[in-house]
Protein backbone atom coordinates (compact mmCIF):
# COMPACT_ATOMS: atom_id res chain seq x y z
CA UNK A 1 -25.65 5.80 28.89
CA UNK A 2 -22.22 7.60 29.22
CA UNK A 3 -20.63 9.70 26.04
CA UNK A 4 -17.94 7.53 26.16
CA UNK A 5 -19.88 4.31 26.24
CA UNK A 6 -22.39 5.59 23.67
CA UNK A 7 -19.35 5.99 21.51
CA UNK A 8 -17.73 2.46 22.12
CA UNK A 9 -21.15 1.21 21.49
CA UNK A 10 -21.35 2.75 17.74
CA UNK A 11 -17.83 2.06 17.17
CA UNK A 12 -18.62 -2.03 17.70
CA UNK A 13 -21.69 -1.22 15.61
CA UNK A 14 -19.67 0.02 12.45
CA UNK A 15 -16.76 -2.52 13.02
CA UNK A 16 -19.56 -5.55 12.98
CA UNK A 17 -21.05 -3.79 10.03
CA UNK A 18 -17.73 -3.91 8.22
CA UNK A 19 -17.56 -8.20 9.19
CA UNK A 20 -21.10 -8.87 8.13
CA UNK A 21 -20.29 -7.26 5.39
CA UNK A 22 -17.16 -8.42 4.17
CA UNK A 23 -18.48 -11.95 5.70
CA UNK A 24 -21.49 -12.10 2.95
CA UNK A 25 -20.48 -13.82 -0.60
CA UNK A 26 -21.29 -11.68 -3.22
CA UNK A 27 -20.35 -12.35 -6.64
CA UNK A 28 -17.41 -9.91 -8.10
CA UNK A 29 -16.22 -9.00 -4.38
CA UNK A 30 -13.69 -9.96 -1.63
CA UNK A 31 -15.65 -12.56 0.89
CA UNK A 32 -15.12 -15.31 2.97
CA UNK A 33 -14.70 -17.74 0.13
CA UNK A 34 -13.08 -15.09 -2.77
CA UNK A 35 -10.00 -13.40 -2.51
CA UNK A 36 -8.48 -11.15 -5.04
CA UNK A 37 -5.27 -11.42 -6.16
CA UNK A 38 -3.82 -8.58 -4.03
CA UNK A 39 -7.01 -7.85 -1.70
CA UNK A 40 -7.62 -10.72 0.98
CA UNK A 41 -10.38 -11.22 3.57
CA UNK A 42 -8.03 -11.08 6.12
CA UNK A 43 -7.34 -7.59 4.76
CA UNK A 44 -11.12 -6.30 5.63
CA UNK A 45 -11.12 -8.46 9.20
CA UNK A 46 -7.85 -6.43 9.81
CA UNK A 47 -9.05 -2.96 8.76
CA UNK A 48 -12.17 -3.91 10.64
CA UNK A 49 -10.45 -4.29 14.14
CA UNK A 50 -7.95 -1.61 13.41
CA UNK A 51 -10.30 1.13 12.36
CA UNK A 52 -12.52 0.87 15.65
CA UNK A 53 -10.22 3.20 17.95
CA UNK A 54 -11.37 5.98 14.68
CA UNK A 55 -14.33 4.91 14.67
CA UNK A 56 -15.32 5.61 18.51
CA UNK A 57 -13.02 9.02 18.14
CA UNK A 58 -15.85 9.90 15.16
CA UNK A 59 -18.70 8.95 17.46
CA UNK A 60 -17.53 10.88 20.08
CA UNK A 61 -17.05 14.11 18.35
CA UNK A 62 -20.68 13.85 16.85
CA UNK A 63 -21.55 13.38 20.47
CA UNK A 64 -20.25 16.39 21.43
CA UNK A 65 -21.99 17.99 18.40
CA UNK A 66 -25.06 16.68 18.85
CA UNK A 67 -24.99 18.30 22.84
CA UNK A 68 -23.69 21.66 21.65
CA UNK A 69 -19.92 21.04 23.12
CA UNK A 70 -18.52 21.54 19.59
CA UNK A 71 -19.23 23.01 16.50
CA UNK A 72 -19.71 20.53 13.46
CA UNK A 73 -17.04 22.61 11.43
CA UNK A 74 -14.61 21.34 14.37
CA UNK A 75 -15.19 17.86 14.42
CA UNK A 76 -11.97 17.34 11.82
CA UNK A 77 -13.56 14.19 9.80
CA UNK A 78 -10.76 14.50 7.23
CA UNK A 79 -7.73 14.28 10.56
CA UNK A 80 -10.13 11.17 11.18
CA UNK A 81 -10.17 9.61 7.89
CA UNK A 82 -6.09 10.42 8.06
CA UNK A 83 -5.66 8.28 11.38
CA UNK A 84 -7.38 5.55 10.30
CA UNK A 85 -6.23 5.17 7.11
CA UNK A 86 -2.70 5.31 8.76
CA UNK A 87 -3.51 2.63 11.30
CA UNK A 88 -5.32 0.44 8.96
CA UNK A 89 -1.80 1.04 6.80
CA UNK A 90 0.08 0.30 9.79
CA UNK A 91 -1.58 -3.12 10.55
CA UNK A 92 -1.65 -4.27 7.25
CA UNK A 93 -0.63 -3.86 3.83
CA UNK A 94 -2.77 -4.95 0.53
CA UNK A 95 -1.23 -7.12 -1.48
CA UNK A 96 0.10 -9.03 1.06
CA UNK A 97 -0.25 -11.79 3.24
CA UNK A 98 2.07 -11.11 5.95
CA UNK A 99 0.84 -8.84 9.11
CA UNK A 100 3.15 -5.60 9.92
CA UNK A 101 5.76 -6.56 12.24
């Protein structure tokens, strides 16, 4: 399999981690049938989607790790975390019901 479709591959893995897990009702936590008062499900659906561009980027730099192209001090998980916290931001806002426009 290619880098870049290894990476697409573990970037649907961790965004259909994040549904099955936001999918399951567990007592005291945002699921399918609770929502918070500020914190929706639509929220974690959202972030889900949003966060798979970062997701692949991460996969793809431990790629290159894991062949030697990079060293694991370059990889840059924090500039990672940054960019998808931004989109996620971006795409939707907590506490809120209404999508950015």
């Amino acid at each position: 399999m290619k880098t870049s479709n290894r990476a697409k591959h573990v970037a649907r893995c961790l965004e259909l981690a994040i549904l099955l897990e936001v999918s399951a009702h567990k007592p005291g936590n945002v699921s399918v049938i609770t929502n918070f008062e500020n914190t929706f499900y639509s929220h974690f659906l959202a972030s889900a989607v949003v966060a798979s561009s970062s997701f692949e980027a991460a996969a793809q730099k431990g790629i290159a790790v894991s062949q030697g192209k990079i060293d694991a001090a370059d990889v840059g998980v924090g500039q990672i975390i940054k960019s998808c916290v931004s989109d996620i931001n971006t795409w939707q806002h907590g506490g809120t019901r209404y999508w950015a426009r």
